[in-house]
Protein backbone atom coordinates (compact mmCIF):
# COMPACT_ATOMS: atom_id res chain seq x y z
CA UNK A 1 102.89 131.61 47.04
CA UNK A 2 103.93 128.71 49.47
CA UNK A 3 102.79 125.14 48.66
CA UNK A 4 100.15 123.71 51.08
CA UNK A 5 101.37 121.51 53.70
CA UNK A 6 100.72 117.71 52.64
CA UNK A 7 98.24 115.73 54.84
CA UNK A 8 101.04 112.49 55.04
CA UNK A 9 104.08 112.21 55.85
CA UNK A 10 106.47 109.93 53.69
CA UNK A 11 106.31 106.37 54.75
CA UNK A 12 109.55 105.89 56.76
CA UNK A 13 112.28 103.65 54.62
CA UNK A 14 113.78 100.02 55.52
CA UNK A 15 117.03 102.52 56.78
CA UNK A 16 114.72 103.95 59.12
CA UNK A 17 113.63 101.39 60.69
CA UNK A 18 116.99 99.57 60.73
CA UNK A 19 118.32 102.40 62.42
CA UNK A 20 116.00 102.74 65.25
CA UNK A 21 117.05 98.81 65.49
CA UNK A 22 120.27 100.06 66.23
CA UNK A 23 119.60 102.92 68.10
CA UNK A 24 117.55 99.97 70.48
CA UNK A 25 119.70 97.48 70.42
CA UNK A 26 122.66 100.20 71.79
CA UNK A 27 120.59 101.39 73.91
CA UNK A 28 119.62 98.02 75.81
CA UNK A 29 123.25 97.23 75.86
CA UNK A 30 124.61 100.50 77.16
CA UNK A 31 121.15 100.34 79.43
CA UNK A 32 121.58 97.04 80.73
CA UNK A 33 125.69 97.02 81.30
CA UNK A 34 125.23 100.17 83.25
CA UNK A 35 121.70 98.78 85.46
CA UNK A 36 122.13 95.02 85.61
CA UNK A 37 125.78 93.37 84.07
CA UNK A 38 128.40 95.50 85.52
CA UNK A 39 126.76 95.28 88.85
CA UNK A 40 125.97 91.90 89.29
CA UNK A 41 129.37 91.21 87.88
CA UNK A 42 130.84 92.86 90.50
CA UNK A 43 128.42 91.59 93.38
CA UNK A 44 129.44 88.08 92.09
CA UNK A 45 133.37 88.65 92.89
CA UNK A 46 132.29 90.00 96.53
CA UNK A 47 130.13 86.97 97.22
CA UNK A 48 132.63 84.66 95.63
CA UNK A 49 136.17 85.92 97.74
CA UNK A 50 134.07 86.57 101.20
CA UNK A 51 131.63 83.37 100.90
CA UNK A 52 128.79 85.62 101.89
CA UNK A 53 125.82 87.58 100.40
CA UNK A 54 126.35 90.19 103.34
CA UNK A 55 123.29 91.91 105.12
CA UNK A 56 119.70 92.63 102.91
CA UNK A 57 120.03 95.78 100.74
CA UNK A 58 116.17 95.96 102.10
CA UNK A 59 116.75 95.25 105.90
CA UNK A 60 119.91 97.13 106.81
CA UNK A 61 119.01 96.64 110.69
CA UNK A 62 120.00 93.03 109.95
CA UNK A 63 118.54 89.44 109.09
CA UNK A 64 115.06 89.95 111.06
CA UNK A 65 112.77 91.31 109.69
CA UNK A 66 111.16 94.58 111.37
CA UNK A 67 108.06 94.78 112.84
CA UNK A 68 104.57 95.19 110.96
CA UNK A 69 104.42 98.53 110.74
CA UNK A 70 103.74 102.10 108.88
CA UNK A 71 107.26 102.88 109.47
CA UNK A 72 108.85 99.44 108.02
CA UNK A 73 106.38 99.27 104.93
CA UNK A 74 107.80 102.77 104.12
CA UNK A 75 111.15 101.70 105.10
CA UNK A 76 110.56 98.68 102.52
CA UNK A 77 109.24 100.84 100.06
CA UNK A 78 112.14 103.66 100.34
CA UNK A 79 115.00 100.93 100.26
CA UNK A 80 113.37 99.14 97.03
CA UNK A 81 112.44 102.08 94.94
CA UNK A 82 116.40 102.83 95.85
CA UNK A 83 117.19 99.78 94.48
CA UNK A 84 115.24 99.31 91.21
CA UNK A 85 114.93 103.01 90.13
CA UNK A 86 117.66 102.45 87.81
CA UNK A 87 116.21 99.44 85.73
CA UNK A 88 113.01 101.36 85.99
CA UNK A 89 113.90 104.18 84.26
CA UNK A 90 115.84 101.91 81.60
CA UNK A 91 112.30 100.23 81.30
CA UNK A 92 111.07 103.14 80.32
CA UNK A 93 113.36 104.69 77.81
CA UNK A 94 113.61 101.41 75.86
CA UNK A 95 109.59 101.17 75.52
CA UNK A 96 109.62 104.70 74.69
CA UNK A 97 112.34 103.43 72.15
CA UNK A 98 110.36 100.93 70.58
CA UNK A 99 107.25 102.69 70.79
CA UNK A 100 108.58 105.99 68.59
CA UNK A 101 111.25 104.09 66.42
CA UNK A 102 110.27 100.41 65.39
CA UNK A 103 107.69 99.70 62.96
CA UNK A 104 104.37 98.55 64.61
CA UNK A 105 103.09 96.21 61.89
CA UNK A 106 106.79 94.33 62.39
CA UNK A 107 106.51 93.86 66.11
CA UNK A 108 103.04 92.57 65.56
CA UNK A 109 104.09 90.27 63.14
CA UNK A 110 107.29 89.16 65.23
CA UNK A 111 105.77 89.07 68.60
CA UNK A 112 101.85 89.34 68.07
CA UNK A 113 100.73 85.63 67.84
CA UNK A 114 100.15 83.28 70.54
CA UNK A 115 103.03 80.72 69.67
CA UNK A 116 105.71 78.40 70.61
CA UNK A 117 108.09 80.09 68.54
CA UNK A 118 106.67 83.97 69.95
CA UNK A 119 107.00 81.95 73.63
CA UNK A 120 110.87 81.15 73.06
CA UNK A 121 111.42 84.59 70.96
CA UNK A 122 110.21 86.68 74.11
CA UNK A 123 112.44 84.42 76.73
CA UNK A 124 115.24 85.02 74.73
CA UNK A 125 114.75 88.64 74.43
CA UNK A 126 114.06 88.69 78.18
CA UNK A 127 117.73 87.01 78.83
CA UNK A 128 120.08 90.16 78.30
CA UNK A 129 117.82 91.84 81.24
CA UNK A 130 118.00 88.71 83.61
CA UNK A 131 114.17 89.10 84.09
């Protein structure tokens, strides 16, 4: 005879949850080098040997901006999307991250209450992602 399947599952252990700390916290790092650090990096050596920003990675037609139109908003909306899709999808995997491996009760706890100390917590969490 087979053993009926329990209702629960085991309550996940401290190891648990430190490793889906981990797994975050390598994530975000890997994430970020890859979306934001490397790149800017990079873009910072350009601007600082040539002394300029170069054209808008929006307006490639130049510094004026294009006539109001269907064309241009979809133009604007192309070139963006282009330019963000990366950080978006980053976004996204490390919510999905936190969501399925971090303990909600702790987050609550950490992050949950209207403080100074949540305030300064949450900018300096924001810093790695220069957001």
């Amino acid at each position: 005879m087979s053993q009926p399947i329990s209702a629960s599952a085991p309550a996940p252990r401290r190891a648990d949850y430190l490793a889906g700390l981990v797994i975050l916290v390598l994530m975000a790092a890997v994430g970020l080098y890859i979306v934001k650090w490397s790149p800017y990096y990079h873009r910072a050596h350009l601007i600082a040997g040539t002394h300029s920003m170069g054209k808008s990675p929006l307006f490639s037609t130049g510094v004026a901006t294009p006539t109001p139109s269907a064309a241009a908003a979809l133009g604007y909306a192309t070139a963006y999307f282009k330019a963000v899709w990366q950080a978006w999808v980053l976004g996204l995997l490390l919510a999905a991250t936190i969501q399925a491996l971090l303990p909600r009760a702790w987050l609550a706890r950490v992050l949950g209450k209207a403080s100074t100390r949540t305030s300064l917590l949450g900018g300096v969490l924001a810093l790695p992602g220069m957001m």
